[in-house]
C-alpha atoms as a PDB file:
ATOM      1  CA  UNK A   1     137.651 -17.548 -56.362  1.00  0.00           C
ATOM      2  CA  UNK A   2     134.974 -17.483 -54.334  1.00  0.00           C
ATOM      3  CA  UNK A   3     132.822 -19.627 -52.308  1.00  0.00           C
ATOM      4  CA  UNK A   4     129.317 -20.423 -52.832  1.00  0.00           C
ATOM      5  CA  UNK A   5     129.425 -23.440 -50.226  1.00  0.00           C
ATOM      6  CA  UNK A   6     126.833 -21.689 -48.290  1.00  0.00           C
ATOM      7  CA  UNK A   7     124.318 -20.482 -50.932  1.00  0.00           C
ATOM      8  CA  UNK A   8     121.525 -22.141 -52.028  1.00  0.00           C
ATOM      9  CA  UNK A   9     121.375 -24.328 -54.914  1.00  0.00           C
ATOM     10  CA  UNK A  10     118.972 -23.263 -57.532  1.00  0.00           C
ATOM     11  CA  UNK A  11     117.854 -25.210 -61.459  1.00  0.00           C
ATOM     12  CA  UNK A  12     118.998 -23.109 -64.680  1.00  0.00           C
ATOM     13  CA  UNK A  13     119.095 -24.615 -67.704  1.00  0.00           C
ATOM     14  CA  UNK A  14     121.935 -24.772 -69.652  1.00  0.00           C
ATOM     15  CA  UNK A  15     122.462 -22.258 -72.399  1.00  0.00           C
ATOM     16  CA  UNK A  16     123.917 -25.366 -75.111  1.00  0.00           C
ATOM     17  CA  UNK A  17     121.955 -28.228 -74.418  1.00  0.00           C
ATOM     18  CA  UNK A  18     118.779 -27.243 -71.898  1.00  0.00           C
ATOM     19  CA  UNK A  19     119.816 -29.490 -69.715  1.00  0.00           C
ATOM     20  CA  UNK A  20     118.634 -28.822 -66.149  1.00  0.00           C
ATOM     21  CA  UNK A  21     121.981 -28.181 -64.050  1.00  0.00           C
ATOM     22  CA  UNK A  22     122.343 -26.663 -60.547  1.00  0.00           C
ATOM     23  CA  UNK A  23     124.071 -23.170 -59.165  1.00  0.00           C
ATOM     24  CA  UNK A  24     124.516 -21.762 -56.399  1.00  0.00           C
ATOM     25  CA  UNK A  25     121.916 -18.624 -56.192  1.00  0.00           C
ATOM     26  CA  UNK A  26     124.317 -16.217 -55.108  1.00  0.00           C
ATOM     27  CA  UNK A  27     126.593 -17.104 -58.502  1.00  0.00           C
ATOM     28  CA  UNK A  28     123.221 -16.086 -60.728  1.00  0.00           C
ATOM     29  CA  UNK A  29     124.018 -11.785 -60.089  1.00  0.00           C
ATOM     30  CA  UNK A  30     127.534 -11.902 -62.309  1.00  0.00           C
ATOM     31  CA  UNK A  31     126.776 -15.053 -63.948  1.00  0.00           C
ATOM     32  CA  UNK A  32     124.753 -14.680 -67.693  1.00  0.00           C
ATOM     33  CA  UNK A  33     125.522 -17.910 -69.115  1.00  0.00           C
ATOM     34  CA  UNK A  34     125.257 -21.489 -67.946  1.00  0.00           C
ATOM     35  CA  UNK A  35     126.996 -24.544 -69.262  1.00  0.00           C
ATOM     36  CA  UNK A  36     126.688 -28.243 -68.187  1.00  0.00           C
ATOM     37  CA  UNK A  37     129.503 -30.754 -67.870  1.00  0.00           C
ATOM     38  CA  UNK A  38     129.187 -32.225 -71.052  1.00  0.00           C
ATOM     39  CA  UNK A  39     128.874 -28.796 -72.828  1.00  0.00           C
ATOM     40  CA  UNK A  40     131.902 -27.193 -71.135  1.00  0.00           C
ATOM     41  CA  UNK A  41     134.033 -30.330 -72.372  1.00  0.00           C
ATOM     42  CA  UNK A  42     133.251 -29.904 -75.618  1.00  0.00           C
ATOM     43  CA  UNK A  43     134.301 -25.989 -76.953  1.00  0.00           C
ATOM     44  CA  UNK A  44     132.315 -26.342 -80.114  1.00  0.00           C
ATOM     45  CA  UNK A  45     128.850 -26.191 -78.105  1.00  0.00           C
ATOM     46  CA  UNK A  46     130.008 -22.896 -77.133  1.00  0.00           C
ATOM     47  CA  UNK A  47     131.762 -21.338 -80.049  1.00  0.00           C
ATOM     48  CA  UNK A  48     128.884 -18.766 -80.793  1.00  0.00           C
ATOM     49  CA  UNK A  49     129.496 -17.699 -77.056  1.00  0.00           C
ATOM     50  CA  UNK A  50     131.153 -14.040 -77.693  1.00  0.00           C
ATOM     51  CA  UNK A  51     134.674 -13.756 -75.802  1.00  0.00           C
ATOM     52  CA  UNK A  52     133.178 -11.033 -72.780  1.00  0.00           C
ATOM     53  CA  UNK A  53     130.094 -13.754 -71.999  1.00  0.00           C
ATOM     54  CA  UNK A  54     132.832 -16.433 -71.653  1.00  0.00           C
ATOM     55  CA  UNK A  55     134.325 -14.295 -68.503  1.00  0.00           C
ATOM     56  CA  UNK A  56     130.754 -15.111 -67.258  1.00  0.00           C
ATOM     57  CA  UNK A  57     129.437 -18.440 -67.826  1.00  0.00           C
ATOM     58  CA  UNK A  58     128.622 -20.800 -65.015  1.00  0.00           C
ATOM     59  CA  UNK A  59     129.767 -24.340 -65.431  1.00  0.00           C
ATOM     60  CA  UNK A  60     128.181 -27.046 -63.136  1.00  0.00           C
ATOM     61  CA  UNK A  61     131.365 -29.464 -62.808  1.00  0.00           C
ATOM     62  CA  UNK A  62     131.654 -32.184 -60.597  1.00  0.00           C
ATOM     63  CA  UNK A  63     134.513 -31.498 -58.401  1.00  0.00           C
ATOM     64  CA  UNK A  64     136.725 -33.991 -58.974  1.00  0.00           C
ATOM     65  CA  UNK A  65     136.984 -33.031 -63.045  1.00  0.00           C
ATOM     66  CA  UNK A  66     137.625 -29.080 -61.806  1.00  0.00           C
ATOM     67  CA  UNK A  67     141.557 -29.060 -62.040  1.00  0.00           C
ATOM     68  CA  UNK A  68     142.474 -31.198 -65.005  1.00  0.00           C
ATOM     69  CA  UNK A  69     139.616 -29.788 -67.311  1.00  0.00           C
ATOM     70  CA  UNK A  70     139.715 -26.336 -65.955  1.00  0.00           C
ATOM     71  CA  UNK A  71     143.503 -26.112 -67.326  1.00  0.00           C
ATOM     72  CA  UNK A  72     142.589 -28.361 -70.308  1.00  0.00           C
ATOM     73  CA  UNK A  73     140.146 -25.967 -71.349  1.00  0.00           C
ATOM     74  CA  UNK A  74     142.242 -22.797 -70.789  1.00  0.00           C
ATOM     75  CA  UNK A  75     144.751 -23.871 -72.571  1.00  0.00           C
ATOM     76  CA  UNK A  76     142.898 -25.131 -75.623  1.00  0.00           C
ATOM     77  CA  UNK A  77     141.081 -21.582 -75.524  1.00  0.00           C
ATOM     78  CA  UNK A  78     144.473 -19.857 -75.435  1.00  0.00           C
ATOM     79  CA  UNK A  79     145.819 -21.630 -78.031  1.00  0.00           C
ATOM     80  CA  UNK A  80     142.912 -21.059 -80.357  1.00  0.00           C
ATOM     81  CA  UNK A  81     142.819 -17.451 -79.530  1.00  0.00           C
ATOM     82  CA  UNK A  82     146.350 -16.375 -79.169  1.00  0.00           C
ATOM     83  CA  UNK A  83     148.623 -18.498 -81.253  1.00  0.00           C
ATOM     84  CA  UNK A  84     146.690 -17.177 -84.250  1.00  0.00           C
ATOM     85  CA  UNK A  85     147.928 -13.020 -83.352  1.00  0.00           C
ATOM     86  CA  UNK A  86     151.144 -14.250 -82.005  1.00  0.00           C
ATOM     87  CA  UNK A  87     152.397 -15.784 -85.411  1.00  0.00           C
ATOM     88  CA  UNK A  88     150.231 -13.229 -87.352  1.00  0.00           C
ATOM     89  CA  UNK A  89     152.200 -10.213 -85.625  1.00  0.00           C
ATOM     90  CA  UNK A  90     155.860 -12.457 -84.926  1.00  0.00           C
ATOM     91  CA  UNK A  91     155.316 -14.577 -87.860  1.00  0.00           C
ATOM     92  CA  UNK A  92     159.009 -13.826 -89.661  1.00  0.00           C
ATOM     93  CA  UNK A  93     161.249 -13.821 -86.474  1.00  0.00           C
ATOM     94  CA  UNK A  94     159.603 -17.004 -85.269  1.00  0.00           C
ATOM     95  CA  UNK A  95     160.730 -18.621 -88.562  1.00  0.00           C
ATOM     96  CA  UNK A  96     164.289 -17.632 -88.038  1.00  0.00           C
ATOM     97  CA  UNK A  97     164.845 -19.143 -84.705  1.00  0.00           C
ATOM     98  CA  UNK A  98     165.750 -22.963 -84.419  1.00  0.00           C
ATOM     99  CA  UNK A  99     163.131 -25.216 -83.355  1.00  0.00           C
ATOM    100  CA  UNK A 100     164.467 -25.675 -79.187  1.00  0.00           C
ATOM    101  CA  UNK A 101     164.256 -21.551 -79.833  1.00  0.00           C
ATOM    102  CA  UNK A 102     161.243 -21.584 -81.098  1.00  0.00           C
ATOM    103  CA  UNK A 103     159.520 -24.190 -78.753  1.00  0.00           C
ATOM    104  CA  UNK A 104     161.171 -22.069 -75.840  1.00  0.00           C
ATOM    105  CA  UNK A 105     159.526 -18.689 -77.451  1.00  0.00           C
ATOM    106  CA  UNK A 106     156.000 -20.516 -77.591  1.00  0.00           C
ATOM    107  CA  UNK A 107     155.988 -21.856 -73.922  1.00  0.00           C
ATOM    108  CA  UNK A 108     157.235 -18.600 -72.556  1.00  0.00           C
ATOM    109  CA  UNK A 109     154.351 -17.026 -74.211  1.00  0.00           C
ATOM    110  CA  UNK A 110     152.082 -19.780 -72.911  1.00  0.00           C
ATOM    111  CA  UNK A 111     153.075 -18.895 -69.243  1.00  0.00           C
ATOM    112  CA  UNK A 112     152.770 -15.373 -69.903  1.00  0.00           C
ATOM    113  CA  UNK A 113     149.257 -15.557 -71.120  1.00  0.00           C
ATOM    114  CA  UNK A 114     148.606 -17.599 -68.631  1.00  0.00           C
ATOM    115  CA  UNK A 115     149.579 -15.752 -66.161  1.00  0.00           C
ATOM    116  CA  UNK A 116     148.445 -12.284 -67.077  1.00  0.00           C
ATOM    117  CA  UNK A 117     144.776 -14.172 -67.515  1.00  0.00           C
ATOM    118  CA  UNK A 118     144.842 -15.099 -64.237  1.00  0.00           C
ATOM    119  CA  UNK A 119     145.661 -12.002 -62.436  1.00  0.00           C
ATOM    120  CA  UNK A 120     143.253 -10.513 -64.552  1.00  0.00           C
ATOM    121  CA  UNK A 121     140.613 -12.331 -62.874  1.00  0.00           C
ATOM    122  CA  UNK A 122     142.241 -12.003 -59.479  1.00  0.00           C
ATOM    123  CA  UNK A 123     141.861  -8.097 -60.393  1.00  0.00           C
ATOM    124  CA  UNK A 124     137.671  -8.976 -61.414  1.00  0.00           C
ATOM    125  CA  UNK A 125     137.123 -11.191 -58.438  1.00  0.00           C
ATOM    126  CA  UNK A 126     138.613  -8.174 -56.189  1.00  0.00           C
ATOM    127  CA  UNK A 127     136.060  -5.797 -58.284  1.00  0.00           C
ATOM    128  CA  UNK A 128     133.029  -7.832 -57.616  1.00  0.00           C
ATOM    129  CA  UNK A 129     133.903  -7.870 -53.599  1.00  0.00           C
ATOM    130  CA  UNK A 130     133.539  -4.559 -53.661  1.00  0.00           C
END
């Protein structure tokens, strides 16, 4: 990730609400979408967000809210985009397996997704150094 702690601050507005939020000026060249706290928490203010501008959207968090709603987020996105292909495409195996199987099936997933998201964006942070 990387760190803005020496740009300047600039005033966008965010793209849910208007509110008035702050980011750093550097962050406004891959950045094309801005959310404020209260936005970000709730995922229906940015449902009509397409999936490639959520790769790019700002969020002006307080620091101390970054981990827990960060992963709270993530996974609630995850969930609502991948559990939907996963059963559509594993739909009659899942059904066979017992339910310790099944719950062990789903995490495993989970951590895989997971995972493979965020090399993904180690791989786009890398890009954008360049």
């Amino acid at each position: 990730m990387k760190d803005y702690t020496n740009s300047t601050i600039v005033k966008v507005k965010c793209d849910c609400c208007g509110k008035d939020i702050e980011c750093p000026e550097e962050m406004l060249k891959t950045s094309k979408k801005h959310l404020c706290y209260s936005c970000f928490q709730d995922p229906k203010s940015f449902k009509n967000f397409k999936h490639d501008e959520l790769k790019n959207v700002h969020v002006d968090m307080p620091l101390e809210e970054v981990t827990d709603d960060i992963a709270d987020n993530f996974a609630t996105m995850m969930v609502n985009e991948a559990f939907p292909k996963i059963w559509s495409e594993k739909k009659e195996d899942l059904k066979e397996l017992s339910k310790k199987d099944l719950s062990k099936e789903m995490f495993g997933v989970g951590v895989y997704i997971g995972i493979q998201a965020f090399m993904d964006s180690m791989q786009e942070e890398k890009k954008n150094k360049k």
